[in-house]
Protein backbone atom coordinates (compact mmCIF):
# COMPACT_ATOMS: atom_id res chain seq x y z
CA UNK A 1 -8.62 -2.69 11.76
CA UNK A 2 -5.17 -1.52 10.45
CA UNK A 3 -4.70 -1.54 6.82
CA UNK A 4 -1.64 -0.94 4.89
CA UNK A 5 -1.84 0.83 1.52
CA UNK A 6 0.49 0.26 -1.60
CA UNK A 7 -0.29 3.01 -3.94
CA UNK A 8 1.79 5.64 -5.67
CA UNK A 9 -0.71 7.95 -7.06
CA UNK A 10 -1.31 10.29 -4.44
CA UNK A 11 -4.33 11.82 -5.22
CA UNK A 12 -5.69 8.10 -5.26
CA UNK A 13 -4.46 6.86 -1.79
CA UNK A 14 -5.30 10.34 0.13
CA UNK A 15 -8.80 9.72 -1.69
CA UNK A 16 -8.84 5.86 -0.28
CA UNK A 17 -7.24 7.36 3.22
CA UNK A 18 -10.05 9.45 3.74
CA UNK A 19 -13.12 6.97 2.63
CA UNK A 20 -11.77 4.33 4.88
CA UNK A 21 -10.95 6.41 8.41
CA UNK A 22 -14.56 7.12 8.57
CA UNK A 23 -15.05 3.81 8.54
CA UNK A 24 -12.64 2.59 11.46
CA UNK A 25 -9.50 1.68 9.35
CA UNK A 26 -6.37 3.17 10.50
CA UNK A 27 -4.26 3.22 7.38
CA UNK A 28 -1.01 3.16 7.21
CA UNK A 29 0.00 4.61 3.46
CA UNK A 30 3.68 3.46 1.48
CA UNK A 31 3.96 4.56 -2.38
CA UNK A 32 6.08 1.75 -3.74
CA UNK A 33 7.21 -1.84 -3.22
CA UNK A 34 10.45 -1.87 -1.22
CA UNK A 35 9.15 -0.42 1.75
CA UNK A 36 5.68 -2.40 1.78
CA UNK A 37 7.98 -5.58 2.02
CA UNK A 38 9.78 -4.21 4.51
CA UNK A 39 6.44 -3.08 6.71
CA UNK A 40 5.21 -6.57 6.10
CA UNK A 41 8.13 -7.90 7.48
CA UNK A 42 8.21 -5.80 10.69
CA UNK A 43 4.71 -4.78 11.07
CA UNK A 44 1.29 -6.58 11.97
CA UNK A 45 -1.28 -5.50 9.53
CA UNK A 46 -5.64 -6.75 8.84
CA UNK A 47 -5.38 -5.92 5.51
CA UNK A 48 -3.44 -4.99 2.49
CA UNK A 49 -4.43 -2.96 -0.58
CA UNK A 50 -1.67 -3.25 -3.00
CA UNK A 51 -1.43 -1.43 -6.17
CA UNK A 52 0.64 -3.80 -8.82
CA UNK A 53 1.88 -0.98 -10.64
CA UNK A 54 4.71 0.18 -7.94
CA UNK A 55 8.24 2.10 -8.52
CA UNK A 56 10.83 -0.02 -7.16
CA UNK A 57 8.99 -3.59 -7.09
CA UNK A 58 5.73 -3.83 -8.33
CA UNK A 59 3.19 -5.37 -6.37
CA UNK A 60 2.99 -8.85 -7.86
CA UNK A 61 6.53 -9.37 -6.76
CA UNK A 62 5.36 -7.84 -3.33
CA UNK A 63 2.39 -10.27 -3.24
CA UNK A 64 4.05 -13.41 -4.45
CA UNK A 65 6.94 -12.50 -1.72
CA UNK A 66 4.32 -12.24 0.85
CA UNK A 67 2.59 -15.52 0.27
CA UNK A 68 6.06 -17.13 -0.09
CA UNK A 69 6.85 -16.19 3.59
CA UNK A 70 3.39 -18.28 4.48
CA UNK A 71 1.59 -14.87 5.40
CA UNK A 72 -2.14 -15.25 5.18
CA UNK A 73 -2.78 -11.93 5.02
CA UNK A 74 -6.01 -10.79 3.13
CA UNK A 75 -4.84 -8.87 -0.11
CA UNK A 76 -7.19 -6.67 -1.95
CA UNK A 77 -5.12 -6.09 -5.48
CA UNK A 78 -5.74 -2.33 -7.35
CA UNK A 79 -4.76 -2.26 -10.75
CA UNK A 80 -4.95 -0.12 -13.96
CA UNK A 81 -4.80 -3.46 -15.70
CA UNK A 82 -7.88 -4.52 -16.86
CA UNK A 83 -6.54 -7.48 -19.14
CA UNK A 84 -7.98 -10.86 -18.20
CA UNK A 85 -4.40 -12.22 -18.26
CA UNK A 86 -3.80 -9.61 -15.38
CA UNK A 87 -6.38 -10.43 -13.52
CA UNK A 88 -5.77 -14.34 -13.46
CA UNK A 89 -1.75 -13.52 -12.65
CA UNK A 90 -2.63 -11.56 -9.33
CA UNK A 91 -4.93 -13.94 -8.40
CA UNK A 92 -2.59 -17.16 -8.75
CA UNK A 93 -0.12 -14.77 -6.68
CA UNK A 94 -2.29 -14.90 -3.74
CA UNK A 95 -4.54 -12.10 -4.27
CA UNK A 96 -7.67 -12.44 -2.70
CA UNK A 97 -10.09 -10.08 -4.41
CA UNK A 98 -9.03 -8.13 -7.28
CA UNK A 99 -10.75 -4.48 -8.16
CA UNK A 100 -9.58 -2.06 -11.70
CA UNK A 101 -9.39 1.23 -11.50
CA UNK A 102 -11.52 3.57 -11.71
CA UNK A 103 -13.54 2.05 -9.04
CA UNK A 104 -16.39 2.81 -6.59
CA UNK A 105 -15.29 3.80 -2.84
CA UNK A 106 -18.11 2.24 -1.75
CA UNK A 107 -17.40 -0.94 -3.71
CA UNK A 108 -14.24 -0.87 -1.85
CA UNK A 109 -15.86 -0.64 1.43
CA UNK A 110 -17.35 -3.57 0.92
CA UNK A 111 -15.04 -5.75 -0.27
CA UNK A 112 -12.60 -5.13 2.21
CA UNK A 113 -15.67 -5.80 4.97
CA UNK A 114 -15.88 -9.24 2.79
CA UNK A 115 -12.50 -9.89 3.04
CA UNK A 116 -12.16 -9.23 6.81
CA UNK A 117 -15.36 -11.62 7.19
CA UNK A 118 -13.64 -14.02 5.53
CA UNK A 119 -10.34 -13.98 7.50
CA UNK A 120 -12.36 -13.97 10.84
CA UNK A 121 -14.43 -16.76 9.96
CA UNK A 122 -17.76 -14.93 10.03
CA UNK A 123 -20.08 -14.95 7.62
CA UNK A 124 -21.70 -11.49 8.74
CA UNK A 125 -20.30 -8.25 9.72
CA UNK A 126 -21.87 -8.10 13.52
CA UNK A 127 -19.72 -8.84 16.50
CA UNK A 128 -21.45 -9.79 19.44
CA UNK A 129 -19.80 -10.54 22.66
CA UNK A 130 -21.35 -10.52 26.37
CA UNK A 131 -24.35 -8.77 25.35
CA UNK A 132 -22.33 -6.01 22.80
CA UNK A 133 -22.96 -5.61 19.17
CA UNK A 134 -20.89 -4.02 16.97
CA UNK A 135 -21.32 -3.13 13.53
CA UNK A 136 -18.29 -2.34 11.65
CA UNK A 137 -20.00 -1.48 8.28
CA UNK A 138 -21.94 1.68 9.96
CA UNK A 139 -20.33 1.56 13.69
CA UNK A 140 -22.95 1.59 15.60
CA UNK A 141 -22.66 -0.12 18.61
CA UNK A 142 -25.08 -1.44 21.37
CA UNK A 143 -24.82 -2.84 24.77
CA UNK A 144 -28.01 -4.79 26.16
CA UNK A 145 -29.89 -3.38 23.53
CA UNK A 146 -29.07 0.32 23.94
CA UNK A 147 -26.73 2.64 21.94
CA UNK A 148 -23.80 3.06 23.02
CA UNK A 149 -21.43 6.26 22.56
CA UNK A 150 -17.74 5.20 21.47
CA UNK A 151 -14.81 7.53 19.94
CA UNK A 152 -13.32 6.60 17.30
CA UNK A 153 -10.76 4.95 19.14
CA UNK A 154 -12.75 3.58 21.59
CA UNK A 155 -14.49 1.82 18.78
CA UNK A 156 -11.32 0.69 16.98
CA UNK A 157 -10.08 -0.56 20.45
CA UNK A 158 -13.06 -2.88 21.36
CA UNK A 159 -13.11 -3.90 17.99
CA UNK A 160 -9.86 -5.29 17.89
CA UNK A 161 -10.65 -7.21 21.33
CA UNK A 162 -13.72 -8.55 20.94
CA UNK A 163 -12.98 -9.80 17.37
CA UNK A 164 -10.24 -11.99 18.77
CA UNK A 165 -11.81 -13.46 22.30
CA UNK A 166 -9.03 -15.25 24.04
CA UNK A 167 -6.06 -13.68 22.21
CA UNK A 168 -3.82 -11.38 24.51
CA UNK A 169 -3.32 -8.18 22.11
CA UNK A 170 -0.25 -6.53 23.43
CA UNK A 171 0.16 -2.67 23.85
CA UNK A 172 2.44 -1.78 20.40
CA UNK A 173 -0.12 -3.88 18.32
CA UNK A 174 -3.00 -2.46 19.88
CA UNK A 175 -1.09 1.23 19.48
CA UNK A 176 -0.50 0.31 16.13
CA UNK A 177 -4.59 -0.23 15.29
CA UNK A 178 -5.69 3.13 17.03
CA UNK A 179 -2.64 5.43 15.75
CA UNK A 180 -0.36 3.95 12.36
CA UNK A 181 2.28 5.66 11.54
CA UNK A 182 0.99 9.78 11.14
CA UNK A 183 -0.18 10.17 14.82
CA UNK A 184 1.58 11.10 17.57
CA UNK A 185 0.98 8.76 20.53
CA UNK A 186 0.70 9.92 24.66
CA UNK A 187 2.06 7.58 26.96
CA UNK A 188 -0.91 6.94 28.73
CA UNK A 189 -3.28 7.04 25.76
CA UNK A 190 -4.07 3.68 25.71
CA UNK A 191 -4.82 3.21 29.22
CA UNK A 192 -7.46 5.96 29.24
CA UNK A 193 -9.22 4.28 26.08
CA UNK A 194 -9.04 0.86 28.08
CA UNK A 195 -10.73 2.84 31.33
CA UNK A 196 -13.05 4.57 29.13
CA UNK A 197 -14.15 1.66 27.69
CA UNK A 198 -14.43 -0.26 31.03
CA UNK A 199 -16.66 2.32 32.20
CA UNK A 200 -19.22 2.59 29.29
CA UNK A 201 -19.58 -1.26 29.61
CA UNK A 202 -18.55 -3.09 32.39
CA UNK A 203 -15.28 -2.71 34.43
CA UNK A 204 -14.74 -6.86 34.03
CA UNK A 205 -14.76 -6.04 30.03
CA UNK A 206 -10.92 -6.26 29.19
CA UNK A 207 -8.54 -7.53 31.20
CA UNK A 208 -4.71 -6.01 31.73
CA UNK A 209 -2.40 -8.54 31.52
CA UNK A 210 0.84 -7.30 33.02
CA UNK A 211 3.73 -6.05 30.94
CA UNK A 212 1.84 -7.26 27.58
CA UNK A 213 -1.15 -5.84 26.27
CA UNK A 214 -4.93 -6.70 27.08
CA UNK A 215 -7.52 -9.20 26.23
CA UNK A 216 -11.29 -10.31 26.70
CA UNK A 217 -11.64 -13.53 27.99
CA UNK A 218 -13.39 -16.35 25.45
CA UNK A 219 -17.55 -16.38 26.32
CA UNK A 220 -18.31 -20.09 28.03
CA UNK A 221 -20.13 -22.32 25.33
C-alpha cells in the first residue's frame, strides 16, 4: 500500500508519515506540486493525499492534471480551506474524499481504508485468499485459523499479492510498496521476503515469474 504525500508543512507530513507506517503504508513524501506531477507521471502509487495549498502548483491544478491524464487514482484532498465553495471545487476536480485541517489521525486512517475499499471493489477491509485473512486496519493476519507472524514487509508484500489475484506484480513495483523512496534496498531483499513468506504459508503461495515480478494465481470459482 504505497501512498504518495503532497504536503509542505513539515511538521504535518512527518506527523501523517509516522501514523500511517504503523499501519502498512509506505509513504513516499513531496512538499509541492511540480514534483508530485512528475512522480505521478513516472511512478505507480495506491493512494494520494494532496494538500491544495502547494508552492509551485497547488494541488487543484495537480488533481485536475491527474484526472485529465484518465488516472483513477484514489485522491484524499487536505486543505486549510474550510469554505463550502472549496470543498465543492476539489471535489468536481476529481477528489475523492475531502478532509480540513486540523483533523483526526485516526479519521484519516479510516478514510484512506475507505478509499482503498472502494478502489478494490470490496466493501470490507478483510482479504481472504486460500485459507489467509488479512486485516489491513489492525494487521493481523491468519492462516487456517491461526495467527500468523509477518514483518512488516512480509505483510506489505502479501498484501500487495493477494489483493490483486491474477495480476503479475513485477519486482520495481513490488520494491517500490516495501521500500519508497528513503530506504536503501539489498539486491536480494525481495527474494528473501518472497521465501519467507513461502515458508510461513505454503511454498505454492506466490509464484516467480521469470525476469518480471511475482503473482498468486486467481482462486477457482
Amino acid at each position: 500500500m504505497r501512498v504518495l504525500l503532497v504536503e509542505d508543512d513539515v511538521a504535518l507530513a512527518e506527523g501523517i508519515r509516522m501514523a500511517l507506517k504503523p499501519e502498512g503504508y509506505t509513504v513516499d513524501w513531496l512538499q509541492d506540486g511540480v514534483s508530485a506531477l512528475h512522480a505521478l507521471q513516472q511512478e505507480s502509487f495506491d493512494l494520494l493525499v494532496l494538500d491544495l495549498g502547494l508552492p509551485r502548483m497547488d494541488g487543484l491544478q495537480v488533481l485536475k492534471q491527474l484526472r485529465a491524464a484518465a488516472n483513477p487514482l484514489p485522491v484524499l484532498v487536505l486543505t486549510a480551506r474550510d469554505a463550502t465553495s472549496d470543498r465543492i471545487a476539489g471535489l468536481d476536480a476529481g477528489a475523492d474524499d475531502y478532509l480540513v485541517k486540523p483533523f483526526d489521525l485516526a479519521e484519516l486512517k479510516a478514510r484512506l481504508r475507505a478509499l482503498l475499499r472502494r478502489s478494490m471493489g470490496r466493501a470490507q477491509s478483510l482479504l481472504e485468499y486460500r485459507g489467509i485473512t488479512l486485516d489491513p486496519s489492525s494487521m493481523e493476519v491468519t492462516f487456517s485459523g491461526k495467527p500468523l507472524v509477518l514483518s512488516r514487509k512480509e505483510f506489505l508484500l502479501l498484501h500487495e499479492l493477494i489483493a490483486q489475484p491474477g495480476r503479475v506484480l513485477t519486482r520495481d513495483r513490488l520494491q517500490q510498496v516495501l521500500y519508497g523512496w528513503d530506504e536503501e534496498i539489498e539486491s536480494n531483499a525481495l527474494e528473501v521476503h518472497v521465501h519467507n513468506l513461502r515458508k510461513k504459508v505454503f511454498p505454492e503461495l506466490i509464484r516467480t515469474v521469470r525476469g518480471v515480478g511475482y503473482l498468486v494465481d486467481r482462486q477457482a470459482p
